[in-house]
Protein backbone atom coordinates (compact mmCIF):
# COMPACT_ATOMS: atom_id res chain seq x y z
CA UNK A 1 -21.06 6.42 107.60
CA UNK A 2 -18.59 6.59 104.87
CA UNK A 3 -16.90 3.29 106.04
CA UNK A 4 -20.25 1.25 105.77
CA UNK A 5 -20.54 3.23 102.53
CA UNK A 6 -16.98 1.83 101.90
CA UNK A 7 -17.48 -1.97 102.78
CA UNK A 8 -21.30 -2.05 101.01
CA UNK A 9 -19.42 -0.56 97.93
CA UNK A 10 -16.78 -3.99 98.14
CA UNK A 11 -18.94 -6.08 99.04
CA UNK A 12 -21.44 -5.59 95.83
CA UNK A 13 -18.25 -5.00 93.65
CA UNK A 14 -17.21 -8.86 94.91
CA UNK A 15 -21.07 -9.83 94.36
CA UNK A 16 -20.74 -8.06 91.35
CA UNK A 17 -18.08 -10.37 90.17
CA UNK A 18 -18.94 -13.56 91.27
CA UNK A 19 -22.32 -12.81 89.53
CA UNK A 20 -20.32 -12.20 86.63
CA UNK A 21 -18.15 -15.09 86.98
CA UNK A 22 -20.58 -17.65 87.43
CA UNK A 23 -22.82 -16.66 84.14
CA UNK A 24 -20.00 -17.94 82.52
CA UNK A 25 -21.35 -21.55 83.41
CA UNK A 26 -22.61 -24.08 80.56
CA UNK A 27 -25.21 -25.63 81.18
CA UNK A 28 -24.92 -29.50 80.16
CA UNK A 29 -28.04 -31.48 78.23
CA UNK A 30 -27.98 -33.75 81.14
CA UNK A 31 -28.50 -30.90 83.83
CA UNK A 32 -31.12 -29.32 81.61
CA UNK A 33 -33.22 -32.43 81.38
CA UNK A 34 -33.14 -32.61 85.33
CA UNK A 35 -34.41 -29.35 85.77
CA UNK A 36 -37.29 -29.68 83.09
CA UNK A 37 -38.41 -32.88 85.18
CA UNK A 38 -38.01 -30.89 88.49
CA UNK A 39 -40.43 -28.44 86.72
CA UNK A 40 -42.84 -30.99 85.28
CA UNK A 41 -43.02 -32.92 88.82
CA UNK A 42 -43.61 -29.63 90.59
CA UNK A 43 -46.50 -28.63 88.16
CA UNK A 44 -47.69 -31.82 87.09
CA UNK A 45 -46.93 -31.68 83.40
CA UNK A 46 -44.83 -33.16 80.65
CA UNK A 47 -41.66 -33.21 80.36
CA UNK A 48 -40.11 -30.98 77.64
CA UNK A 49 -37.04 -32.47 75.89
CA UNK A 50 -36.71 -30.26 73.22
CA UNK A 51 -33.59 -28.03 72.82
CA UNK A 52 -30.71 -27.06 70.96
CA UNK A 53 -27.58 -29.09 71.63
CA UNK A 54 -24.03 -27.75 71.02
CA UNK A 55 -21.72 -30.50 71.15
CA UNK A 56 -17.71 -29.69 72.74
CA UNK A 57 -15.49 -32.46 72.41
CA UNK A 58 -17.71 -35.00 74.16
CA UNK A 59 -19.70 -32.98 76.44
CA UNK A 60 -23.38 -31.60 74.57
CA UNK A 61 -24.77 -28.45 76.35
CA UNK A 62 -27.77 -27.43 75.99
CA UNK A 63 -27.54 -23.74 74.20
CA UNK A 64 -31.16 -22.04 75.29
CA UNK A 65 -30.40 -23.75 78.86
CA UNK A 66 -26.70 -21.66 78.95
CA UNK A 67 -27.77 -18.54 77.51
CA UNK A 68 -31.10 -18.27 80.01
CA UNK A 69 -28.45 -19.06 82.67
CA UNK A 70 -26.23 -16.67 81.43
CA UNK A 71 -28.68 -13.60 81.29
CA UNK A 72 -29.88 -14.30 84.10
CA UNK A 73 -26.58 -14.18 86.30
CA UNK A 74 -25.56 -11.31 83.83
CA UNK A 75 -28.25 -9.28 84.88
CA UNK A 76 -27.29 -9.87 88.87
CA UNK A 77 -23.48 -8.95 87.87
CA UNK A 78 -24.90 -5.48 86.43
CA UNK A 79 -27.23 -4.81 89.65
CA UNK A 80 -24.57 -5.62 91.87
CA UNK A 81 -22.37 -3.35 90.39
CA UNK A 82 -25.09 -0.53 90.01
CA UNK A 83 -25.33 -0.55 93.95
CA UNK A 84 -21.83 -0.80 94.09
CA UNK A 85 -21.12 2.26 92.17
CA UNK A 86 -24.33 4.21 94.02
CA UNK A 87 -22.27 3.13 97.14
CA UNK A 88 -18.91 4.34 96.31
CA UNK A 89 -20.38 7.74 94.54
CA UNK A 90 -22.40 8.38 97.70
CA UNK A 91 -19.46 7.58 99.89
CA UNK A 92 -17.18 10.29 97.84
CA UNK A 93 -20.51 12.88 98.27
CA UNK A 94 -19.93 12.01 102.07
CA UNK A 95 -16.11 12.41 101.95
CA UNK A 96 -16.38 16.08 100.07
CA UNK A 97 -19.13 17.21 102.08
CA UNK A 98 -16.56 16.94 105.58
């Protein structure tokens, strides 16, 4: 029990921080544009090219595009490390209880 306790508690830590580690992602203009058509092919609609561009040497990214991308990834980091911690505490509960 505590072993499985152990190895679920690394394994969301490392979810944890690949979560983390990919919200750090940009999202370019030209990514963002695909995945508004993907969404107005899908449902049939228009095509939103509206958006706030941020411009880095040459590249543009697309600033609502990153920070959705970021939150979103953000919030998987955090639950990944909530079960990770609920993991480990349960596995110390285990290890003081004999």
């Amino acid at each position: 029990m505590r072993g499985a306790l152990a190895i679920t508690a690394g394994l969301f830590s490392l979810f944890s921080a690949l979560a983390w580690f990919w919200s750090t992602r940009t999202i370019t203009v030209e990514q963002e544009v695909a995945r508004r058509e993907r969404v107005a092919l899908r449902k049939g609609g228009k095509v939103d090219r509206g958006g706030v561009e941020i411009l880095d040497e040459d590249k543009g990214y697309d600033l609502i595009a990153t920070l959705r991308h970021q939150g979103r990834w953000s919030r998987w980091g955090a639950i990944f490390a909530a079960i990770a911690f609920l993991a480990q505490a349960a596995s110390q509960v285990a290890i003081a209880s004999g």
